[in-house]
N, C-alpha and C. Protein backbone atom coordinates (compact mmCIF):
# COMPACT_ATOMS: atom_id res chain seq x y z
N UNK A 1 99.05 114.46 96.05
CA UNK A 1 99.71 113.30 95.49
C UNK A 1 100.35 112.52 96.63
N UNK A 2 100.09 111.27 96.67
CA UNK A 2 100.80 110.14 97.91
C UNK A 2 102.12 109.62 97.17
N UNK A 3 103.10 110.15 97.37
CA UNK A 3 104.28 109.70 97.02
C UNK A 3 104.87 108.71 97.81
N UNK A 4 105.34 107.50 97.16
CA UNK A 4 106.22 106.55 98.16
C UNK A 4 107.60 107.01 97.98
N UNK A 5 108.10 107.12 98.93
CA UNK A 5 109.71 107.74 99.32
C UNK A 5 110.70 106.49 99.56
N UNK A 6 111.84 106.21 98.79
CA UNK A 6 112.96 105.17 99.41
C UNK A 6 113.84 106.59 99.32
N UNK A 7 114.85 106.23 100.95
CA UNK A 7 116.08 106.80 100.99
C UNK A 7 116.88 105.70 100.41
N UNK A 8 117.96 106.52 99.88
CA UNK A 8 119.14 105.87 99.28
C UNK A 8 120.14 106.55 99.52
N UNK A 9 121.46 105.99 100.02
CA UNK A 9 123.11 106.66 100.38
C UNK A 9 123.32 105.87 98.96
N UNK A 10 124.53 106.84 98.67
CA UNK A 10 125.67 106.63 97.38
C UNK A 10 126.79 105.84 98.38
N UNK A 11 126.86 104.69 97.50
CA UNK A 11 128.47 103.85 97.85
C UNK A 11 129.38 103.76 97.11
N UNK A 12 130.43 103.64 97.36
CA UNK A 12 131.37 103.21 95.76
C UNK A 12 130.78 102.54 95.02
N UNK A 13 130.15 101.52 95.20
CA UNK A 13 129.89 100.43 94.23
C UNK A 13 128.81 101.34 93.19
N UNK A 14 128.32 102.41 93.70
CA UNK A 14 127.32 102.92 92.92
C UNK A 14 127.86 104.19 91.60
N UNK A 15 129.30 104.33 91.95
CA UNK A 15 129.57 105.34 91.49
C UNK A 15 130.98 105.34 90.32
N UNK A 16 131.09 105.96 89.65
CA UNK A 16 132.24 105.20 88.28
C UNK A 16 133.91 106.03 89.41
N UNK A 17 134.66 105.82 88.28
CA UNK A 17 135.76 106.53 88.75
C UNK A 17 135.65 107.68 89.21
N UNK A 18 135.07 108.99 88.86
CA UNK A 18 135.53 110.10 89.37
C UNK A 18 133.82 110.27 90.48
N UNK A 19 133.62 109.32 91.23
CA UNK A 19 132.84 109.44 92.06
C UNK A 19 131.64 110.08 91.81
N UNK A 20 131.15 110.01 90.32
CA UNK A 20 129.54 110.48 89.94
C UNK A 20 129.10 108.56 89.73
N UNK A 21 127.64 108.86 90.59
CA UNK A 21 126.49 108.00 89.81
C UNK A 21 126.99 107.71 88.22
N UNK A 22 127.00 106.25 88.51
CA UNK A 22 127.20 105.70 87.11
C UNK A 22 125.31 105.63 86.63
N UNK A 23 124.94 106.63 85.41
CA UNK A 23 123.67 106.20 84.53
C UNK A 23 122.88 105.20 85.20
N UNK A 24 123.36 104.11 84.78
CA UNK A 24 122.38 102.71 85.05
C UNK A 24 122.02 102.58 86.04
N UNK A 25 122.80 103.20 87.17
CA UNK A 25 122.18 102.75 88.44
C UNK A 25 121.26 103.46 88.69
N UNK A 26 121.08 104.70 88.41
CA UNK A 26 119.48 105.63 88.37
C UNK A 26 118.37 104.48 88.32
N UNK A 27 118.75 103.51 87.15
CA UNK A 27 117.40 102.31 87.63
C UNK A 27 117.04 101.33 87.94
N UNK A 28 118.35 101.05 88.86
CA UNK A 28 118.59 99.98 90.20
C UNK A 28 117.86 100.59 91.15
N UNK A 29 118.22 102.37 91.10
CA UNK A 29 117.35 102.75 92.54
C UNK A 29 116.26 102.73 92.22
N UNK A 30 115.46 102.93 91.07
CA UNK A 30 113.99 103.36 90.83
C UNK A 30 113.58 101.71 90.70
N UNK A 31 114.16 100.72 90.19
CA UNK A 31 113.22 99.60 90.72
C UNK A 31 113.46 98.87 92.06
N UNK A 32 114.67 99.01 92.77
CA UNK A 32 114.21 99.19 94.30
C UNK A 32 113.45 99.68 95.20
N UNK A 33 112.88 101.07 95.01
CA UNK A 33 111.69 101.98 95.25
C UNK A 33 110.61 101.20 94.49
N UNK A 34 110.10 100.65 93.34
CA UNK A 34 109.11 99.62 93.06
C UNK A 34 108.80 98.65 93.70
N UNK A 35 110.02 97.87 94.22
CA UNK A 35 109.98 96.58 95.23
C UNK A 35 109.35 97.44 96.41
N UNK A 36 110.07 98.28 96.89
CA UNK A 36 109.28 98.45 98.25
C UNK A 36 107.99 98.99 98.00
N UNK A 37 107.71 99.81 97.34
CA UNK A 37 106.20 100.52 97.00
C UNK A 37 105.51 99.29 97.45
N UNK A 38 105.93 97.89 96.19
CA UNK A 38 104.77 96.80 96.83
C UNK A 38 104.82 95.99 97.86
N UNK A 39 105.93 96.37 98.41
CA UNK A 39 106.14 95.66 99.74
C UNK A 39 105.44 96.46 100.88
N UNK A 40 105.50 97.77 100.82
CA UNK A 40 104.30 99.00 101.47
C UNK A 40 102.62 98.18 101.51
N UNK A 41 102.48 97.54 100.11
CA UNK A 41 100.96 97.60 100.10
C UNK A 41 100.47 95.78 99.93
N UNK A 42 101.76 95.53 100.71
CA UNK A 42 101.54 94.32 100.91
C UNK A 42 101.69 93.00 100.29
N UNK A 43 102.79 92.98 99.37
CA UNK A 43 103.51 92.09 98.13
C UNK A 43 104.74 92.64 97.92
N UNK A 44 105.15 90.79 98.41
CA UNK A 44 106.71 90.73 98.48
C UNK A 44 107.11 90.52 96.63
N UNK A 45 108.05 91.06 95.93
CA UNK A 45 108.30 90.93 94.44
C UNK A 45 108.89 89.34 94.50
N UNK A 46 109.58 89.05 95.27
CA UNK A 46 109.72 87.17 95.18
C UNK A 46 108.30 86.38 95.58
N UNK A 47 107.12 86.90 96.11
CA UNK A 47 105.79 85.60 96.03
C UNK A 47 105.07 86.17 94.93
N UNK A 48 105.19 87.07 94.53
CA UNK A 48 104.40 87.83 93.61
C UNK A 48 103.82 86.70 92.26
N UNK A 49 104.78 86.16 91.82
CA UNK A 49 105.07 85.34 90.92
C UNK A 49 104.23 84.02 91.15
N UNK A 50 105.13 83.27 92.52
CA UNK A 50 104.82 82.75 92.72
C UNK A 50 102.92 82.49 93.28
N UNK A 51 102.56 83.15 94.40
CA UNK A 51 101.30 83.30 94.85
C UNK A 51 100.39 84.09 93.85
N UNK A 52 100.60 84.56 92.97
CA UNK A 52 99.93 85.11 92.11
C UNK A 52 99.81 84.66 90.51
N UNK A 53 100.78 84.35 90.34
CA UNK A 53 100.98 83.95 89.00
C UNK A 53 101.46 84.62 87.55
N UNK A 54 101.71 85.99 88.36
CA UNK A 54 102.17 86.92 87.04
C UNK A 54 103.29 87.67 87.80
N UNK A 55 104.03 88.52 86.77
CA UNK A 55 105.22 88.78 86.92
C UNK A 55 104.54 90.41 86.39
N UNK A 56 105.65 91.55 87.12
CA UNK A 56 105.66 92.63 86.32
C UNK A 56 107.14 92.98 85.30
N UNK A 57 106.94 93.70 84.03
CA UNK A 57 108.41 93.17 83.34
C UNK A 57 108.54 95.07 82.77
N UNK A 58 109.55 95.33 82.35
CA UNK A 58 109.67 96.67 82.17
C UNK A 58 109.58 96.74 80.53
N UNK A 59 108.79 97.49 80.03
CA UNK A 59 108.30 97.41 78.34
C UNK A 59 109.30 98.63 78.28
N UNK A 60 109.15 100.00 79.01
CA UNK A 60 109.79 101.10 78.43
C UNK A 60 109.85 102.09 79.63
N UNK A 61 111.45 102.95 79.04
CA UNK A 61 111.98 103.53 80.06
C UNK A 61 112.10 104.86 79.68
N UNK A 62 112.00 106.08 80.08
CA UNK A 62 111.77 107.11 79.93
C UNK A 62 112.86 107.77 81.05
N UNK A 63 114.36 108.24 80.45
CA UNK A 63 115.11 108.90 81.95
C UNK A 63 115.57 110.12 81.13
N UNK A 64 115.35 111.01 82.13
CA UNK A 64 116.31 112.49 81.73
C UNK A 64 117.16 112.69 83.29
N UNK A 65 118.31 113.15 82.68
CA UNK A 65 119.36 113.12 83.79
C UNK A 65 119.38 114.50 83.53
N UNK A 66 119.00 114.98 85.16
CA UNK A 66 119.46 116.80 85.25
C UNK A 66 120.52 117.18 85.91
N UNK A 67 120.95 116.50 86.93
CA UNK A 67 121.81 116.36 87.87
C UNK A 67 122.85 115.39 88.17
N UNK A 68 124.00 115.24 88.26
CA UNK A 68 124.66 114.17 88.99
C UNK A 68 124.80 114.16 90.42
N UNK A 69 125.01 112.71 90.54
CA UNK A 69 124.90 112.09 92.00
C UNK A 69 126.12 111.69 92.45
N UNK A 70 126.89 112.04 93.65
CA UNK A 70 128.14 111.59 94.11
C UNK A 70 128.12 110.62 95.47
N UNK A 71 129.43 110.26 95.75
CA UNK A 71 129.40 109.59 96.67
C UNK A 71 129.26 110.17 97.89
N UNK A 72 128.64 109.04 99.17
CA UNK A 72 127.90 109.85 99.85
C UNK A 72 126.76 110.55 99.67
N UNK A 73 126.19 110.94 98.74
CA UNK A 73 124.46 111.61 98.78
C UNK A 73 123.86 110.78 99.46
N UNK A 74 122.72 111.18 99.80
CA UNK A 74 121.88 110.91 100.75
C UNK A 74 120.51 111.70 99.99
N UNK A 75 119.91 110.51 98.89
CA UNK A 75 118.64 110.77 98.09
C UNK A 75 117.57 110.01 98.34
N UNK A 76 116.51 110.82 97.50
CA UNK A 76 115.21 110.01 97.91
C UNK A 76 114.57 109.60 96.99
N UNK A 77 113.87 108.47 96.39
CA UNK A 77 113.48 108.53 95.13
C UNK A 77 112.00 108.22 94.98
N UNK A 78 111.09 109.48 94.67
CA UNK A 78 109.79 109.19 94.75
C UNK A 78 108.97 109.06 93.58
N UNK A 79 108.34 107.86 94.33
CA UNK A 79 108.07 107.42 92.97
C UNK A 79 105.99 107.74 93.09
N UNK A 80 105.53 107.58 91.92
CA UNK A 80 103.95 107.73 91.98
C UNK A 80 103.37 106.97 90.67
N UNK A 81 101.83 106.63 90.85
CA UNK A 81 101.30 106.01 89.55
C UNK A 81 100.74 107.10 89.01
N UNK A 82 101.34 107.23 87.88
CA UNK A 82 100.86 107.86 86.91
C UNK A 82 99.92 107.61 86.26
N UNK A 83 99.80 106.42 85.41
CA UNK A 83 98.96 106.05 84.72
C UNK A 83 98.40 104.22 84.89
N UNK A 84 96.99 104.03 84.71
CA UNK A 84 97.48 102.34 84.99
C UNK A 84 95.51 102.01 83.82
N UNK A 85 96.16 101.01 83.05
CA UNK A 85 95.51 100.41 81.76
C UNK A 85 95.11 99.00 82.14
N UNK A 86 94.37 98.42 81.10
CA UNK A 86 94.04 96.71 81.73
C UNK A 86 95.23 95.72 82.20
N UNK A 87 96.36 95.78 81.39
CA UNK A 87 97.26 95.30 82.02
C UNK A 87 98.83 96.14 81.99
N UNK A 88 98.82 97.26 81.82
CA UNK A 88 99.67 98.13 82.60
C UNK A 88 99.55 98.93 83.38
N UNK A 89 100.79 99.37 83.33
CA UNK A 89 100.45 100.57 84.02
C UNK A 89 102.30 101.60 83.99
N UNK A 90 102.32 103.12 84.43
CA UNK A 90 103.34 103.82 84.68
C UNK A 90 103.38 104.39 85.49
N UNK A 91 104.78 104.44 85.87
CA UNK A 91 105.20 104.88 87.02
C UNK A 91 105.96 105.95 87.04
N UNK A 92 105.85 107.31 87.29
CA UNK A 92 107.03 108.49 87.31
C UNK A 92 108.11 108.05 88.80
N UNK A 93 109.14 108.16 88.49
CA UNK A 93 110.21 108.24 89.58
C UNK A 93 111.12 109.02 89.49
N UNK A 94 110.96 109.85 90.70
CA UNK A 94 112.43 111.12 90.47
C UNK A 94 112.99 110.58 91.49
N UNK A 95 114.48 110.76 91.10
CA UNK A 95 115.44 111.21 91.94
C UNK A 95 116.29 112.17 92.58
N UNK A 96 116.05 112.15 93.89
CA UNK A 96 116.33 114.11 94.31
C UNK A 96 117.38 114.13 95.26
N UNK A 97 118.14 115.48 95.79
CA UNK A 97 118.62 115.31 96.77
C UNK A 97 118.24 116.65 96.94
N UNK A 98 118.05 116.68 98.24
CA UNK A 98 117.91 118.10 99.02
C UNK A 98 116.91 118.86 98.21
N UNK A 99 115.64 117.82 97.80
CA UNK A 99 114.37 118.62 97.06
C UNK A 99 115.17 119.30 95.77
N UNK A 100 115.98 118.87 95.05
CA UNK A 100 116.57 119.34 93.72
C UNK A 100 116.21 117.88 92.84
N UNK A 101 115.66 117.64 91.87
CA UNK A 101 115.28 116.95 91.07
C UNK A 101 116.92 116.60 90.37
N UNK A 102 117.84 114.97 90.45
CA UNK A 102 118.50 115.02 89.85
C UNK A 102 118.36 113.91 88.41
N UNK A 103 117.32 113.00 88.50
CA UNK A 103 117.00 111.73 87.28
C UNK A 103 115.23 112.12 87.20
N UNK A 104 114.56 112.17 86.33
CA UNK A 104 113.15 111.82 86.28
C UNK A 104 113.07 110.94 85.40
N UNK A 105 112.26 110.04 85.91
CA UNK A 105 111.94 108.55 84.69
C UNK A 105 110.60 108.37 84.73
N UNK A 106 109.92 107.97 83.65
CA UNK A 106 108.61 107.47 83.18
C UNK A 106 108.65 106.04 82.89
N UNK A 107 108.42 105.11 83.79
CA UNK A 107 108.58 103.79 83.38
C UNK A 107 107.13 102.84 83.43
N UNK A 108 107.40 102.15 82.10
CA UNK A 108 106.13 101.71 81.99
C UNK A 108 106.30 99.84 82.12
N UNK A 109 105.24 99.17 82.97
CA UNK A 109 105.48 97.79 83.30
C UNK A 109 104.72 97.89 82.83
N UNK A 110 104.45 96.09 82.85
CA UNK A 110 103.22 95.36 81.97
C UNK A 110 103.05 94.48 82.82
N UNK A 111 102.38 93.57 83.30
CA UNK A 111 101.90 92.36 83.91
C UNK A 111 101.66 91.49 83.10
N UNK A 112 102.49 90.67 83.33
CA UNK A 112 102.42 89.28 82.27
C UNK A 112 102.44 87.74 83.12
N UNK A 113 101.81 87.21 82.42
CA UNK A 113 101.38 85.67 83.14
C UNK A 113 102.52 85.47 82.73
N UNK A 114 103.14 84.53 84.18
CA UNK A 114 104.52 83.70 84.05
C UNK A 114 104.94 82.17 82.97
N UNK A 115 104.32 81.78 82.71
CA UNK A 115 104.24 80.51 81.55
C UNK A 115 104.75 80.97 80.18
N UNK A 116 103.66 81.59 79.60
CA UNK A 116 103.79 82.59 78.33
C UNK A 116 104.50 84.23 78.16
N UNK A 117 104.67 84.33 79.13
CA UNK A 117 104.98 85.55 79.38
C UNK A 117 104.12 86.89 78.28
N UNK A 118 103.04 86.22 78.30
CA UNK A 118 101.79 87.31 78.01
C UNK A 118 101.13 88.21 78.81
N UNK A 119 100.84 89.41 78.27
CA UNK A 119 100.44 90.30 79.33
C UNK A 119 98.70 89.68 79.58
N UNK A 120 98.45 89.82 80.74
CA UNK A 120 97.26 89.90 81.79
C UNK A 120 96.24 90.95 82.60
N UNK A 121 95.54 90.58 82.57
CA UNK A 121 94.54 91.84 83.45
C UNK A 121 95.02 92.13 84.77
N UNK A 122 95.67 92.91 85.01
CA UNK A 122 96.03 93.91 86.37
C UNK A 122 94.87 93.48 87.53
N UNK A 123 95.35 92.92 88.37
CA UNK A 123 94.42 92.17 89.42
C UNK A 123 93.64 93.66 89.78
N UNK A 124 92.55 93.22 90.66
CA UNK A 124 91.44 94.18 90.65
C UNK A 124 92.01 94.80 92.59
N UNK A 125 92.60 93.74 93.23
CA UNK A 125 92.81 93.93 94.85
C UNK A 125 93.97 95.07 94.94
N UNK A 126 95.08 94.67 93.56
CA UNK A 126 96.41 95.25 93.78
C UNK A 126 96.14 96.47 92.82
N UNK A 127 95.11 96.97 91.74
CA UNK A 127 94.78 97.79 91.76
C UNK A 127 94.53 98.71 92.05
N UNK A 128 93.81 98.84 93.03
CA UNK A 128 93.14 99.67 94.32
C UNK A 128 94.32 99.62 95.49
N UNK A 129 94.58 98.64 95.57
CA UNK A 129 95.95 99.78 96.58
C UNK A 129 97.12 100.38 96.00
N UNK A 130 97.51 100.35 94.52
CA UNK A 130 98.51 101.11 93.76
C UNK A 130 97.91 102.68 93.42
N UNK A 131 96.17 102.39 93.49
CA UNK A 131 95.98 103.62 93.01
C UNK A 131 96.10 104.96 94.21
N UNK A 132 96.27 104.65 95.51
CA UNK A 132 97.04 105.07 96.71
C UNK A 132 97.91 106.31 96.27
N UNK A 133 98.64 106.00 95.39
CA UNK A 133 100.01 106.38 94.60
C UNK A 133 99.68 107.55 93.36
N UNK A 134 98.33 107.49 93.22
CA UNK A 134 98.02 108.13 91.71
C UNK A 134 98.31 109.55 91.66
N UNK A 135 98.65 109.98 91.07
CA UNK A 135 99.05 111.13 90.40
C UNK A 135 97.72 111.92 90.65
N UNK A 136 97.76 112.98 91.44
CA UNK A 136 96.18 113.97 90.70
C UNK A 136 96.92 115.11 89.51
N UNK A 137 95.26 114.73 89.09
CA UNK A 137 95.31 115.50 87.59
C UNK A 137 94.33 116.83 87.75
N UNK A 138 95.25 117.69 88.89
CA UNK A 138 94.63 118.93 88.36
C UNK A 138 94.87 120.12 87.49
């Protein structure tokens, strides 16, 4: 499996009063690790839109929290394609520290033309370099 890896440090801003990961931000980091994945394979998420004409939008989120995250950690959040359809596709993203699994999410985008915001056929170029990422199914 080709996993794309973002490091991430915990800051205050990331963390509630008693210095645990506030929930939500589990998927600030996992769609920051999305931005870069396609910034890895060559698409910036601000021309995306633009030079392309479609947008990716989040249909559904899938998180189990095993662990909490404090300030200061120093995590990694790897993400992989799981699955990818005519115009979706999913993405597993864990969040770990020290190879301990602390968030796993199943998140599923859609590609939708920017006008209508209707979903679209998953370009055939950015296809083939997401599938880089795929999950093996042995």
């Amino acid at each position: 499996m080709n996993a794309h890896i973002l490091d991430i440090r915990i800051y205050y801003e990331d963390t509630d009063a008693g210095g645990i990961v506030y929930h939500s931000n589990f998927l600030n980091f996992a769609e920051r690790a999305r931005c870069e994945l396609l910034r890895e394979v060559g698409y910036e998420c601000s021309k995306i839109e633009q030079d392309l004409g479609f947008l990716f939008v989040v249909k559904h989120a899938d998180i189990e929290y095993i662990k909490p995250a404090r300030l200061d950690d120093a995590l990694q959040v790897k993400t992989t394609l799981e699955s990818m359809r005519n115009s979706s596709f999913q993405m597993r993203q864990i969040v770990q520290k020290d190879g301990q699994d602390l968030c796993n999410m199943l998140i599923t985008l859609v590609c939708v033309e920017t006008n209508e915001i209707k979903p679209v056929r998953f370009p055939d170029i950015l296809r083939e370099k997401l599938n880089h990422y795929a999950e093996s199914k042995e």
